[in-house]
Protein backbone atom coordinates (compact mmCIF):
# COMPACT_ATOMS: atom_id res chain seq x y z
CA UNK A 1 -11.75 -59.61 -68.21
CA UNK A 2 -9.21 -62.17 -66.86
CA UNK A 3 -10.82 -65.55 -65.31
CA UNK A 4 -9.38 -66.57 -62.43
CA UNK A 5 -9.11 -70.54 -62.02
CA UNK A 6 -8.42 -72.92 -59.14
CA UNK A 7 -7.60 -76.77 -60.27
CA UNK A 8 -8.77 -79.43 -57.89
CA UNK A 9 -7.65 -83.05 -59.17
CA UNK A 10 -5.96 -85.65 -57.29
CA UNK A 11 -4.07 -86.34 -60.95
CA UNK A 12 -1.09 -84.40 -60.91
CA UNK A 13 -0.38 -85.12 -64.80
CA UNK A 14 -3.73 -83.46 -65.65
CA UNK A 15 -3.56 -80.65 -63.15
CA UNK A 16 0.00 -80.02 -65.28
CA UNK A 17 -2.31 -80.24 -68.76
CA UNK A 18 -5.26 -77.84 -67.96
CA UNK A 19 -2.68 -75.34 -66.35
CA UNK A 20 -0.27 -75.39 -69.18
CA UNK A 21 -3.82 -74.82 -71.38
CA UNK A 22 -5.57 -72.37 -69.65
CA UNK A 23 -1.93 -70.14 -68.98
CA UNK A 24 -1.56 -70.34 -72.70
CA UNK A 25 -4.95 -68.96 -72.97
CA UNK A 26 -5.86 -65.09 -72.97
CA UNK A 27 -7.91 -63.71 -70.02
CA UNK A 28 -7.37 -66.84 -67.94
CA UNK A 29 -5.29 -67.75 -65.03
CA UNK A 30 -4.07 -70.35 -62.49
CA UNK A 31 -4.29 -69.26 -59.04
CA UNK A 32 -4.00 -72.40 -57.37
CA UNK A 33 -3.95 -76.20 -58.10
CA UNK A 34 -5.86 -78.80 -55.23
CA UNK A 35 -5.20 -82.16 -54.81
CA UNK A 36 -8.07 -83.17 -52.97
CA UNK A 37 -11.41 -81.32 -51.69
CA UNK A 38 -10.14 -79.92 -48.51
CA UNK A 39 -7.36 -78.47 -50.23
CA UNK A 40 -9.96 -77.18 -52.62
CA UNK A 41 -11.66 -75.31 -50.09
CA UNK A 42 -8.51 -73.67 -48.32
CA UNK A 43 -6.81 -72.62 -51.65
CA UNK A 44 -10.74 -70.95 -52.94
CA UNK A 45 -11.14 -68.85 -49.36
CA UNK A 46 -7.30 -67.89 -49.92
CA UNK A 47 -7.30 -67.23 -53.50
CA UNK A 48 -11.41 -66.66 -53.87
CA UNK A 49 -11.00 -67.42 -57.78
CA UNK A 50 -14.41 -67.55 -60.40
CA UNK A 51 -13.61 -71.03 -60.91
CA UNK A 52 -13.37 -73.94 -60.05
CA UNK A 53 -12.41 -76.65 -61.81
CA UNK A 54 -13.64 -79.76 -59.41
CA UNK A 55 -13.20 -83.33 -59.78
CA UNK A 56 -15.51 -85.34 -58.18
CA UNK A 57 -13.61 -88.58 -56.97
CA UNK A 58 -10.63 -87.27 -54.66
CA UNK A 59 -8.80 -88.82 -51.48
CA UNK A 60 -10.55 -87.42 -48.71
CA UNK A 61 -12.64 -85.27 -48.99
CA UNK A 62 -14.56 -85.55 -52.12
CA UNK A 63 -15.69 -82.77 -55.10
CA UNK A 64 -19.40 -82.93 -54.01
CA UNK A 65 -18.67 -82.28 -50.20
CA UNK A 66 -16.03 -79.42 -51.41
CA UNK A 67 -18.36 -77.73 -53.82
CA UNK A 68 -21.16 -77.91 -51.12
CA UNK A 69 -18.45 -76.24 -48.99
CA UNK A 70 -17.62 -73.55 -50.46
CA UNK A 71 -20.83 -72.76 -52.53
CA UNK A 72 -22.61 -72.48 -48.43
CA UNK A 73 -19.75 -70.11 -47.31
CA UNK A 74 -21.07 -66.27 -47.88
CA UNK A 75 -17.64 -65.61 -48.35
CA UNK A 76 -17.10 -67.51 -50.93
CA UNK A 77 -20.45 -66.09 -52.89
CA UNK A 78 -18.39 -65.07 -56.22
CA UNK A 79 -16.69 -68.39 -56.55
CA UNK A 80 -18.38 -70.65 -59.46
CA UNK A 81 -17.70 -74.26 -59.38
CA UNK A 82 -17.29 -76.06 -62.69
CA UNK A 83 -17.26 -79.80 -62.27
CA UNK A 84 -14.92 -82.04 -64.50
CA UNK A 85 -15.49 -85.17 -63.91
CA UNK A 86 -14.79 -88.59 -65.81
CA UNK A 87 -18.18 -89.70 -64.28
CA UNK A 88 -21.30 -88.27 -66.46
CA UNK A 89 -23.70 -90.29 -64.94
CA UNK A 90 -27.16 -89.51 -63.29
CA UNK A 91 -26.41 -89.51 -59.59
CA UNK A 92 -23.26 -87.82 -60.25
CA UNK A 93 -24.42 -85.15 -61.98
CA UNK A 94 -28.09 -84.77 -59.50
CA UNK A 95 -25.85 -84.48 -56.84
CA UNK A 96 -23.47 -81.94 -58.18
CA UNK A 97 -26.04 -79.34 -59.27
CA UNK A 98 -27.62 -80.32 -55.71
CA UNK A 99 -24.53 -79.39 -54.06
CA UNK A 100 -23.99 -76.04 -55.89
CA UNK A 101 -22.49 -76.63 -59.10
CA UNK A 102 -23.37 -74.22 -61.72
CA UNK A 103 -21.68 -76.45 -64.34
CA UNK A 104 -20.65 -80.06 -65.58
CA UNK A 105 -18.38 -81.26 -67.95
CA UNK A 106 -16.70 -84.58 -68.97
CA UNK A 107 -13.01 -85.26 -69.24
CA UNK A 108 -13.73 -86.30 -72.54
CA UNK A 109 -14.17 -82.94 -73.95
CA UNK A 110 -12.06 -81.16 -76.17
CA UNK A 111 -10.00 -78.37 -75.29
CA UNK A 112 -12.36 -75.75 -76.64
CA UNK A 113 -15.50 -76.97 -75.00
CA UNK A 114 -13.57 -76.72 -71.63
CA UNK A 115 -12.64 -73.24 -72.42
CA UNK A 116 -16.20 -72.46 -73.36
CA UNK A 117 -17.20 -73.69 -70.48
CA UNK A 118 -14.92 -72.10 -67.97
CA UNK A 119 -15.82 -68.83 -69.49
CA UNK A 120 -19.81 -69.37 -69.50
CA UNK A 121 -19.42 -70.46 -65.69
CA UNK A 122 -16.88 -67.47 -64.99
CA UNK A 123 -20.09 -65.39 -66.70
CA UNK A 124 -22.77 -66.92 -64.09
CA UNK A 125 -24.15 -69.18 -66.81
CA UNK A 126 -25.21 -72.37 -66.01
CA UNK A 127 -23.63 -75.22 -67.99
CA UNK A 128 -24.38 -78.86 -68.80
CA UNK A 129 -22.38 -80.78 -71.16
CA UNK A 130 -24.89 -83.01 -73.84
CA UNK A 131 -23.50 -86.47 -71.77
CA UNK A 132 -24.58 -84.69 -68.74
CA UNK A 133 -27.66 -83.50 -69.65
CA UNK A 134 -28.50 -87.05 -71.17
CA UNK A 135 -27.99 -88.68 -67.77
CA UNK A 136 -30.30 -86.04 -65.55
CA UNK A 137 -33.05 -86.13 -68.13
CA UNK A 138 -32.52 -89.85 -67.38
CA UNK A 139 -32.46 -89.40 -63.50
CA UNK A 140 -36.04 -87.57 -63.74
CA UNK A 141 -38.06 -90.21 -66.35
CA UNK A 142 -37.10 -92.90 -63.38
CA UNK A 143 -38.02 -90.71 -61.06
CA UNK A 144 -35.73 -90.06 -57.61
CA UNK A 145 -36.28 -91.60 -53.98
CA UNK A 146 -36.45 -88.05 -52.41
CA UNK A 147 -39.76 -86.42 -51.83
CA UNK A 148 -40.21 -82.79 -53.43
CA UNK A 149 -43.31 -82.17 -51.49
CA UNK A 150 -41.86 -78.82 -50.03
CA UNK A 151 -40.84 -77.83 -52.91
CA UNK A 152 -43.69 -78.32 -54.48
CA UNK A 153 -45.59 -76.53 -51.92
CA UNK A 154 -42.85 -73.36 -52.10
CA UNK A 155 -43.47 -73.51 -55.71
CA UNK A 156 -47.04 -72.14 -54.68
CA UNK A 157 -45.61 -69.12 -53.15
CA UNK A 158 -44.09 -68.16 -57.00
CA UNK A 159 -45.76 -65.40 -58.69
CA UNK A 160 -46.87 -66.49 -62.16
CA UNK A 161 -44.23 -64.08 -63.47
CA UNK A 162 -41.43 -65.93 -61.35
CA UNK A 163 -43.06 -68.95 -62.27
CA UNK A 164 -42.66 -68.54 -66.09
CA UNK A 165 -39.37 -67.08 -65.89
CA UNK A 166 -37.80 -70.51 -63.64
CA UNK A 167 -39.97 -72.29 -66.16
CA UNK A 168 -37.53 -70.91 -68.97
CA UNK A 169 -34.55 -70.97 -67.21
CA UNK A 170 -35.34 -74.97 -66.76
CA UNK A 171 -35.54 -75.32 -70.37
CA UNK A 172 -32.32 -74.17 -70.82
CA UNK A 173 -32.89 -70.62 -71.62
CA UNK A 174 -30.32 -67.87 -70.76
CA UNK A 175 -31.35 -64.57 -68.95
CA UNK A 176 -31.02 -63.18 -72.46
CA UNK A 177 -33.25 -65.80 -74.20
CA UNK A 178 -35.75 -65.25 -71.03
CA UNK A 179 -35.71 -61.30 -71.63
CA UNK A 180 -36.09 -61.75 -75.09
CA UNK A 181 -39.09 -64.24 -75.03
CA UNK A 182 -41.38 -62.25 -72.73
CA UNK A 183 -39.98 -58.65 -73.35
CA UNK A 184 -38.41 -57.82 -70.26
CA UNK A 185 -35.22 -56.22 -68.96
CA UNK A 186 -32.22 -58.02 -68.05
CA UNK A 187 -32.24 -56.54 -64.78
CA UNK A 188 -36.17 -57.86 -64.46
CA UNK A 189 -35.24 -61.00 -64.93
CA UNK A 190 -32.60 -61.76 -62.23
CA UNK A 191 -34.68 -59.90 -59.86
CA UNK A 192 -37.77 -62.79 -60.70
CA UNK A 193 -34.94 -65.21 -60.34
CA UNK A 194 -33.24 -64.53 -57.22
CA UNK A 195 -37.03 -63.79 -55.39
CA UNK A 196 -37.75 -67.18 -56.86
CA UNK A 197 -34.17 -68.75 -54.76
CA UNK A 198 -35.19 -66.80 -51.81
CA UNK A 199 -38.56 -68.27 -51.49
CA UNK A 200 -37.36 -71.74 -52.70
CA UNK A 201 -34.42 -71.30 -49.77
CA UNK A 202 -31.46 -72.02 -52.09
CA UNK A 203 -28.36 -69.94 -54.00
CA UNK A 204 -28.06 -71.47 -57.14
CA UNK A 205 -29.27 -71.17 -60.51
CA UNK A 206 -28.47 -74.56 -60.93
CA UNK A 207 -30.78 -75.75 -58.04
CA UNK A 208 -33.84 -74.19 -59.08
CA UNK A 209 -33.52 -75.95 -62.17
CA UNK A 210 -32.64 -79.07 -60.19
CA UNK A 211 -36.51 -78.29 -58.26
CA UNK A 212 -38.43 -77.30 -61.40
CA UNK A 213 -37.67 -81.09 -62.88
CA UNK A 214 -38.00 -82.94 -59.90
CA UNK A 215 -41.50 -81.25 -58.48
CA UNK A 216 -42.48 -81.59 -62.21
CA UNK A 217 -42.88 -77.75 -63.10
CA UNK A 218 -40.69 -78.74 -66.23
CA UNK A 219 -40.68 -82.23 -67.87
CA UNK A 220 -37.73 -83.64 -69.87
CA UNK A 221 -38.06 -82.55 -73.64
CA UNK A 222 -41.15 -80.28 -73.25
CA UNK A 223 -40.86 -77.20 -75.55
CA UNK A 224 -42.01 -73.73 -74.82
């Protein structure tokens, strides 16, 4: 299945780079390169690819404020946003997944990690890179300024089911793992998931894992 890609960077050099990789790659595609986040936005509800590849610091309007665009826009609900960012630290990252994301990824990475990722992200699976990961587990040991209490009270509407299945997914599981580890369909477990978004009010995969950390549900290096 071909992956359609959009390329948002304000760096013309490296928009040149990641298209001349990712045309030179099998089932992938450039539909559209972005200089800055409104661009970003136009060029996704025109083209409507299953990436995007988003920087974060851009003239104007920004990566977060793009991605939080067009992940709101029921339009748009097919387009994944895949942010590449120079910046792997905690607020960065909190605020990315926050705004939508379903993955993160430093520039740092080497050409087959990107790839990996693009096609995990294209595939609905939420991705962190390890530098990523590092600075969110970070974010929640110091704890954040935001209250979670109505979160934490929505959690309370969860089924145990839905409960243990976001509980999972938090670790890190895929829907696979999570159908393998308590014997249930695939189909069984998205439907637990997306019940748990609804009554949580958000869209994302990536912002119910966001929740389970920050209400505590999940703590950084537990093991199930």
């Amino acid at each position: 299945m071909m992956i359609s890609v959009l390329l948002a960077d304000d760096q013309a050099l490296l928009r040149g780079m990641l298209r001349r990789l990712l045309d030179n790659t099998p089932d992938m595609e450039v539909v559209g390169e972005a200089s800055n986040g409104a661009e970003a936005v136009a060029l996704a509800r025109q083209h409507r690819p299953d990436v995007v590849l988003m920087d974060i610091r851009m003239p104007g309007t920004d990566g977060i404020e793009a991605t939080r665009a067009i992940t709101a826009d029921p339009d748009l609900s097919g387009v994944k946003v895949l942010i590449l960012t120079t910046f792997e630290v905690d607020e960065y990252v909190a605020e990315a997944i926050g705004s939508g994301a379903l993955g993160f990824i430093g520039k740092g990475a080497d050409p087959e990690e990107l790839l990996d990722a693009i096609e995990k992200i294209g595939a609905g699976r939420p991705l962190l890179s390890a530098a990523a990961t590092a600075a969110l587990m970070a974010r929640f040991r110091l704890g954040s300024t935001r209250s979670w209490d109505r979160e934490t009270r929505l959690l309370e509407d969860l089924t145990p089911r839905e409960r243990e299945v976001l509980t999972l997914l938090a670790t890190g599981l895929t829907n696979d793992d999570i159908s393998d580890r308590l014997r249930l369909s695939r189909h069984t477990v998205k439907t637990h998931l997306n019940r748990a978004m609804a009554k949580l009010g958000v869209s994302e995969r990536a912002q119910l894992v966001t929740i389970a950390y920050e209400t505590g549900l999940v703590r950084p290096g537990e093991a199930l």
